[in-house]
Protein backbone atom coordinates (compact mmCIF):
# COMPACT_ATOMS: atom_id res chain seq x y z
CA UNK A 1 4.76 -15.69 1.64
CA UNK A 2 1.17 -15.75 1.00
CA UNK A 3 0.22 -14.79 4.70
CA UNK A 4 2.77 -11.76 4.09
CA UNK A 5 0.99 -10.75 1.50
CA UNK A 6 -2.16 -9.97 2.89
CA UNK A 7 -0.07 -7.36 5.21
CA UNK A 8 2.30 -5.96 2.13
CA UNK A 9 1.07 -1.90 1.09
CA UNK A 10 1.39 -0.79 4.68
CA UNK A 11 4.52 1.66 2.79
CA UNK A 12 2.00 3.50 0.71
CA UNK A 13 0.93 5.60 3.54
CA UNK A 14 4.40 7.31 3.50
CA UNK A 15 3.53 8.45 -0.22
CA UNK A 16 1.54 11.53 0.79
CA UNK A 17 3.77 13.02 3.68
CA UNK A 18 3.94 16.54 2.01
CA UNK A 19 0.13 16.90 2.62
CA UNK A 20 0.22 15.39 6.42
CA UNK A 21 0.44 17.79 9.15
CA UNK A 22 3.61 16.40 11.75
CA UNK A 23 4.29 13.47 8.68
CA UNK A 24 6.74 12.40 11.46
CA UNK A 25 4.55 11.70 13.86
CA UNK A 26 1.50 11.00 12.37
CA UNK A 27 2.44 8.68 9.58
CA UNK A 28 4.20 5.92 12.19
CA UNK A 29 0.68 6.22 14.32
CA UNK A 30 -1.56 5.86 11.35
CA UNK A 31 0.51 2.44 9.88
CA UNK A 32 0.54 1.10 13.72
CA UNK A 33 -3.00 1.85 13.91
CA UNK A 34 -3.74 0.52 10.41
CA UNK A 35 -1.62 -2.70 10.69
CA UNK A 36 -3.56 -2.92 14.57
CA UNK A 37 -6.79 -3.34 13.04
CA UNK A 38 -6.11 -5.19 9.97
CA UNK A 39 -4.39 -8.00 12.25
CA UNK A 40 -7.25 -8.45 13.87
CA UNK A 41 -9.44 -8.57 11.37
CA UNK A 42 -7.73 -11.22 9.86
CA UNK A 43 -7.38 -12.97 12.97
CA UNK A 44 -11.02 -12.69 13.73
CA UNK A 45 -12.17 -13.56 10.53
CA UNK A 46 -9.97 -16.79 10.65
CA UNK A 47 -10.92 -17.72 13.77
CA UNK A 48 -14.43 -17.78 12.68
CA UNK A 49 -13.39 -19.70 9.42
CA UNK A 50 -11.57 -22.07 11.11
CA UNK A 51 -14.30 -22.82 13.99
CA UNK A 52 -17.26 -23.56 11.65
CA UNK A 53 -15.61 -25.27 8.74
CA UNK A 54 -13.39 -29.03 9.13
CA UNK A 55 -10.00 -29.17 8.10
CA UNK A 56 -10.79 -31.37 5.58
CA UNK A 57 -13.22 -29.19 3.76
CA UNK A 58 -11.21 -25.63 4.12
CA UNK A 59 -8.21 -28.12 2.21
CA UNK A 60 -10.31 -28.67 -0.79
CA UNK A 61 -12.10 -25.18 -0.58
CA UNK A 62 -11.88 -22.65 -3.70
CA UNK A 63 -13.92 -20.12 -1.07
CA UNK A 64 -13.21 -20.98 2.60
CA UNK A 65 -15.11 -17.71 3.55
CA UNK A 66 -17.62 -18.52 1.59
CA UNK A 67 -18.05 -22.41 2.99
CA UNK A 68 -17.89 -20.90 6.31
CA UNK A 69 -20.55 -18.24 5.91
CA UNK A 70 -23.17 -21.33 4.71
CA UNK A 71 -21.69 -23.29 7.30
CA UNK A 72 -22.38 -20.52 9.96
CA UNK A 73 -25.76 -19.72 8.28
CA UNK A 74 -27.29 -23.08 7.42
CA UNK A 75 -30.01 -22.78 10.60
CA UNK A 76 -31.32 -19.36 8.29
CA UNK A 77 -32.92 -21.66 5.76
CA UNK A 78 -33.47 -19.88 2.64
CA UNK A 79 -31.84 -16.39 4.12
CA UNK A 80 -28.83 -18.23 4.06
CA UNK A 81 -27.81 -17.80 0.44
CA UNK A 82 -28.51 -14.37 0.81
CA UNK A 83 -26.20 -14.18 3.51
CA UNK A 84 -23.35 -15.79 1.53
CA UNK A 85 -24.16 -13.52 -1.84
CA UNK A 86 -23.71 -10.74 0.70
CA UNK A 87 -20.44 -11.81 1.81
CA UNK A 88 -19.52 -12.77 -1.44
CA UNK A 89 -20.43 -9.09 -2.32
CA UNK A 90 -18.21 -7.43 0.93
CA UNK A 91 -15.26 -9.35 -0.05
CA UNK A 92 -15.05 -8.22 -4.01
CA UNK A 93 -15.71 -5.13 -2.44
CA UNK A 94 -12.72 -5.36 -0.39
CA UNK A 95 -10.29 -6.37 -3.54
CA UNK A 96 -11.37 -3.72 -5.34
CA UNK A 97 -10.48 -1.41 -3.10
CA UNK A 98 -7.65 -2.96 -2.32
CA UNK A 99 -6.36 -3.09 -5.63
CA UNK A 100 -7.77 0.70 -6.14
CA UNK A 101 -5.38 1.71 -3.42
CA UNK A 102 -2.17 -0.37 -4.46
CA UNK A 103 -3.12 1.62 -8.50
CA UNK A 104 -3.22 4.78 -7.27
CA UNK A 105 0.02 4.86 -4.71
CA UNK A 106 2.05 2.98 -7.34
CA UNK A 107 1.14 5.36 -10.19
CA UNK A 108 1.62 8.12 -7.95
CA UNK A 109 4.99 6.98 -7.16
CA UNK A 110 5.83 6.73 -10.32
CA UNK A 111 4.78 10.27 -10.90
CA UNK A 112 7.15 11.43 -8.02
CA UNK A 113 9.57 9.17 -9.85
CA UNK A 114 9.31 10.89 -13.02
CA UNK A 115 9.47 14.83 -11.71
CA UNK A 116 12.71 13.70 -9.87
CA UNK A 117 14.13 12.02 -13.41
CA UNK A 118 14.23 9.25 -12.12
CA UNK A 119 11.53 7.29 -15.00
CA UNK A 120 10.69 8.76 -18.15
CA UNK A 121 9.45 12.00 -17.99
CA UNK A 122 5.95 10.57 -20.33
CA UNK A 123 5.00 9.17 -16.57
CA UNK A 124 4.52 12.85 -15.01
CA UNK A 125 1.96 13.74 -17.53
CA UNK A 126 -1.30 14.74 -16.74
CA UNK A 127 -4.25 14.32 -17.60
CA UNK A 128 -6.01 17.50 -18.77
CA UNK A 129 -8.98 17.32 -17.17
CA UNK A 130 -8.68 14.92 -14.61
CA UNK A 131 -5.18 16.15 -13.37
CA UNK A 132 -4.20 12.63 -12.71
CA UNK A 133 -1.03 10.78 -14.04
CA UNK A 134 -2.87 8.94 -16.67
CA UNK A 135 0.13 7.40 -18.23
CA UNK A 136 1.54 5.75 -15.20
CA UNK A 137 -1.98 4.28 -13.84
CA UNK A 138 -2.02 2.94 -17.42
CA UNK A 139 1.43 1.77 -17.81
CA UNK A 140 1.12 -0.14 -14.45
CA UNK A 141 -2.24 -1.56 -14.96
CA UNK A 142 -1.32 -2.97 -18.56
CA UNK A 143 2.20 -3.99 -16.81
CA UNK A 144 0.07 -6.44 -14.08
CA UNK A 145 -2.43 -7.43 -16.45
CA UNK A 146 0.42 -9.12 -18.50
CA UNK A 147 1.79 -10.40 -15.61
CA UNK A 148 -1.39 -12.05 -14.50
CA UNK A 149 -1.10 -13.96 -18.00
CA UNK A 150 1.85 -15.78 -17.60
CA UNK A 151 1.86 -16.73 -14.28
CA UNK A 152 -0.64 -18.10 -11.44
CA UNK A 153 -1.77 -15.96 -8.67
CA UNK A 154 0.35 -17.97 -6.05
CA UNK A 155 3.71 -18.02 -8.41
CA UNK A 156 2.67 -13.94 -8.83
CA UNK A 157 2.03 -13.45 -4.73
CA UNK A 158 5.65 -15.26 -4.15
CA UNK A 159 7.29 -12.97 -6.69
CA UNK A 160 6.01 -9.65 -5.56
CA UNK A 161 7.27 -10.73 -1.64
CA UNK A 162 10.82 -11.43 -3.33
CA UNK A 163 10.73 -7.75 -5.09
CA UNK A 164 9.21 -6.00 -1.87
CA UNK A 165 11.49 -8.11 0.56
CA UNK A 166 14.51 -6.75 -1.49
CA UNK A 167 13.22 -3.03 -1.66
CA UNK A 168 12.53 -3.18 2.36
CA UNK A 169 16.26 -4.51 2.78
CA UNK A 170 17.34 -1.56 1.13
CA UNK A 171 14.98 1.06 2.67
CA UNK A 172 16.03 -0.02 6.29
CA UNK A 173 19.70 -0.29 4.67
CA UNK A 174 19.42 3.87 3.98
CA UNK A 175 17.47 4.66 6.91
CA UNK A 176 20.69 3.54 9.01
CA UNK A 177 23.01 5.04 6.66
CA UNK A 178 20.88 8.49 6.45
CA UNK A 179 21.20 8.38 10.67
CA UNK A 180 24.36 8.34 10.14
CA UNK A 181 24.68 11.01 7.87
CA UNK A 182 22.60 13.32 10.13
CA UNK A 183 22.98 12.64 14.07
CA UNK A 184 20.91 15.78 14.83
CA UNK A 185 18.04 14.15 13.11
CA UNK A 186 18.45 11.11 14.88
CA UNK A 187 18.69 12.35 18.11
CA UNK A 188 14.75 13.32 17.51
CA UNK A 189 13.91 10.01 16.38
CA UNK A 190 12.21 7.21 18.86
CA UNK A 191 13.48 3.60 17.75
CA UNK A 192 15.93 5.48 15.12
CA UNK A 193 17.86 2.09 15.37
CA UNK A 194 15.43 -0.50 16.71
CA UNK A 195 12.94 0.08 13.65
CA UNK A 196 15.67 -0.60 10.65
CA UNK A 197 17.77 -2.96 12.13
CA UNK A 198 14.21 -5.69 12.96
CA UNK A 199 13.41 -4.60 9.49
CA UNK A 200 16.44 -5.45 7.65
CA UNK A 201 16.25 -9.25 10.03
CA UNK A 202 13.17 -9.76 8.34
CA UNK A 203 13.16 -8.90 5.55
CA UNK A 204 16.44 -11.46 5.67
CA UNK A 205 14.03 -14.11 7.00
CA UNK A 206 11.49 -13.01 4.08
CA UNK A 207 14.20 -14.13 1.43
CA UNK A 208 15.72 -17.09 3.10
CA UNK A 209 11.85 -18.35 3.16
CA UNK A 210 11.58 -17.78 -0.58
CA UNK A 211 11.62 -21.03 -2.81
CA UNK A 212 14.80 -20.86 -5.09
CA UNK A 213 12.56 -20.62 -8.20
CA UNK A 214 10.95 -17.48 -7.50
CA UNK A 215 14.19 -16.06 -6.71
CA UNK A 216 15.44 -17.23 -10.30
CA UNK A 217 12.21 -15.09 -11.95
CA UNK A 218 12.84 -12.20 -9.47
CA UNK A 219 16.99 -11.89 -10.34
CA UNK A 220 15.74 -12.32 -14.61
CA UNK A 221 13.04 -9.47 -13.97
CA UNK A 222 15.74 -7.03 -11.95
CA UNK A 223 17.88 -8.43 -14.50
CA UNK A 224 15.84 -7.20 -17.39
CA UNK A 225 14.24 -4.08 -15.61
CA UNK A 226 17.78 -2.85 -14.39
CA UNK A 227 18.87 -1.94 -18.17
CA UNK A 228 15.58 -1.19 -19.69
CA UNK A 229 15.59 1.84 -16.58
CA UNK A 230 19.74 2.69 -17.34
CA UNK A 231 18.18 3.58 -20.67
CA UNK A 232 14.86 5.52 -20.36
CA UNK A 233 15.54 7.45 -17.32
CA UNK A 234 16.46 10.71 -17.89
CA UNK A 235 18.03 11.80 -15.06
CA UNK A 236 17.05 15.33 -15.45
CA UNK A 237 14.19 16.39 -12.87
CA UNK A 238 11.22 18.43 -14.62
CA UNK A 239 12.19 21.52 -12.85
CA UNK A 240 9.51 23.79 -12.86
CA UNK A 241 6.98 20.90 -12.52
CA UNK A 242 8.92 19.51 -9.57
CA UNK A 243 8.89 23.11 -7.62
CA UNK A 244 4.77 23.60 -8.56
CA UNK A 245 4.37 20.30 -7.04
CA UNK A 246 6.80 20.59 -4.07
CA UNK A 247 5.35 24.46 -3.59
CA UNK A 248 3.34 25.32 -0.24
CA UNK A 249 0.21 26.75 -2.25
CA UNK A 250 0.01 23.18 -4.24
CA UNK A 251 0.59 21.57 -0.42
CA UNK A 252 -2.18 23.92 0.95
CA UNK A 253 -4.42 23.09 -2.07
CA UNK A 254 -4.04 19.22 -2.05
CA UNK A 255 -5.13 19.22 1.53
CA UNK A 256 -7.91 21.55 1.15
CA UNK A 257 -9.15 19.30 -1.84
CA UNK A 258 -8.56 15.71 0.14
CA UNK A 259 -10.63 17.19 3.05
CA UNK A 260 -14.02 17.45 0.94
CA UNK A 261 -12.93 14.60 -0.11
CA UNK A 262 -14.95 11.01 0.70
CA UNK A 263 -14.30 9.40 3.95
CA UNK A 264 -12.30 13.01 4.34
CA UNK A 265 -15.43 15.17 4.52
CA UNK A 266 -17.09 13.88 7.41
CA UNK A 267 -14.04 13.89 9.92
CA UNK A 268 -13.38 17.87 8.35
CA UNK A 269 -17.01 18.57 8.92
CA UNK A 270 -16.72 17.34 12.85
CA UNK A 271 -12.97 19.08 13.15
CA UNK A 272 -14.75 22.08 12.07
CA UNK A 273 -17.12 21.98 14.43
CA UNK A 274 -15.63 21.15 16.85
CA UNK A 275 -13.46 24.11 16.76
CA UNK A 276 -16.79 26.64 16.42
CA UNK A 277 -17.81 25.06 19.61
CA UNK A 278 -14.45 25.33 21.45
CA UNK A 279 -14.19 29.49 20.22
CA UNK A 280 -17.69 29.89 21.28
CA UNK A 281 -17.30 28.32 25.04
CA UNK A 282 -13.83 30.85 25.31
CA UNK A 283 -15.82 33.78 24.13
C-alpha cells in the first residue's frame, strides 16, 4: 500500500481535458510519460539508497535518503553536511509540490462537482479577486488537517489506497459500461477493453491486499460521508455558471492564461518560435 502510494494522483491529469488540445490523445501520452519517468526515478533513487546504506541501518532509519546522502558523501569532509541540507531541502521541496498539486486538482474537482450539483453549491464560489474556488481548497485542507490528527501517516496512506482502490473499481466499472453504451466511440479507442478490464484486476488485488482494519475505517467513513452528501447535494447544476465555464471563450481564455503561465511560458515562447521560423523558411 505504501509503495502504491507514491504512484496514486496519476488521475488528476484528466481534470483539465477541456483546455487540452486532442484530450484523447494527449492525456493517455502525458500519464504514460509521467508515470515513465517517475518509475524511474524512484527506482534510481532506491537503487542508490539501497547500495550505500546496510539493511540494518535503512530498518531503523527515520531518513533513509538522508543516511544515504552522508553515507554517499562522507569522503566530502565538511561539504558533506551541506550536501545532505541540500537534499534535505530538494525533498521538502518535492512534498510541497506534491501536496500543492493533489490541493489544487482536488479542490478543483470539487468545483466541477459543485457546478454539476453534485456538492453544495458554497464549493463553486469564487474568490473575488483571485478567481479561485476558495471554499473548496479550504474545506479540503481543514478536512486533511483533521485527518492527520487522529491517525498516523501509515494508518492515513492505507486508508486513502482503500478509498482510491474503490473509486478506480468503479471508474474502469463505467468505462466498460459507457463502451457499451456507445460502440461508435469505441471503435476509435486503442485498448478500449484491455485498459479497464487490468484496471478493475487491480484494483481487486489493491483491496484483497488491504488489512481488514483499514477496510473497517474506510466502510465507517463511506458510511458516514454517503448520508452527509444525500443531504447537502443539491442536485441542481448552477446553470449559467456551468455554461460560462463549459463555454469556448472561457476554454480559449484558460489556455491562453496557462501558457504565460510558469513552466508553461517557456515551452509557448519556443512553440512560438518555432512557428515564425517555419512561416519564414515557406515564404
Amino acid at each position: 500500500m505504501l509503495i502504491f502510494w507514491a504512484y496514486a494522483g496519476f488521475e488528476l491529469s484528466t481534470l483539465p481535458a477541456d483546455e487540452v488540445r486532442e484530450p484523447t490523445r494527449t492525456i493517455p501520452k502525458a500519464i504514460a510519460a509521467g508515470m515513465s519517468i517517475v518509475i524511474a526515478f524512484y527506482f534510481l533513487t532506491n537503487m542508490a539508497v539501497v547500495a550505500s546504506v546496510s539493511n540494518e541501518v535503512l530498518m531503523a532509519s527515520t531518513s533513509p535518503l538522508l543516511d544515504a546522502t552522508r553515507s554517499m558523501f562522507a569522503v566530502a569532509g565538511g561539504a558533506a553536511g551541506a550536501l545532505v541540507m541540500f537534499v534535505g531541502a530538494g525533498a521538502l521541496l518535492s512534498i510541497m509540490g506534491s501536496d500543492e498539486s493533489g490541493t489544487l486538482g482536488t479542490s478543483r474537482l470539487a468545483y466541477a462537482m459543485s457546478l454539476d450539483g453534485l456538492l453544495p453549491h458554497q464549493l463553486a464560489r469564487e474568490h473575488p479577486r483571485f478567481r479561485t474556488p476558495y471554499l473548496a481548497i479550504l474545506a479540503l485542507s481543514l478536512t486533511a488537517f483533521v485527518a492527520s490528527l487522529f491517525g498516523s501517516l501509515t494508518a492515513l496512506i492505507n486508508a486513502a489506497v482503500f478509498l482510491l482502490s474503490l473509486v478506480y473499481l468503479a471508474t474502469c466499472l463505467s468505462a466498460i459500461l459507457l463502451l457499451r453504451k456507445d460502440p461508435e466511440l469505441a471503435k476509435r479507442l486503442r485498448g478500449r477493453w484491455t485498459v479497464p478490464l487490468a484496471g478493475i484486476g487491480f484494483s481487486a488485488l489493491l483491496l484483497a491486499l488491504i488489512d481488514p482494519g483499514i477496510w473497517v475505517v474506510g466502510t465507517a467513513l463511506l458510511a458516514v460521508g454517503a448520508p452527509v452528501y444525500a443531504y447537502f447535494s443539491p442536485r441542481k447544476p448552477l446553470k449559467e455558471r456551468r455554461e460560462e465555464f463549459y463555454s469556448p471563450e472561457s476554454t480559449r481564455a484558460a489556455i491562453r492564461r496557462q501558457r504565460r503561465r510558469f513552466l508553461a511560458l517557456p515551452v509557448h515562447m519556443v512553440q512560438h518560435l518555432y512557428r515564425r521560423l517555419k512561416a519564414h523558411r515557406r515564404a
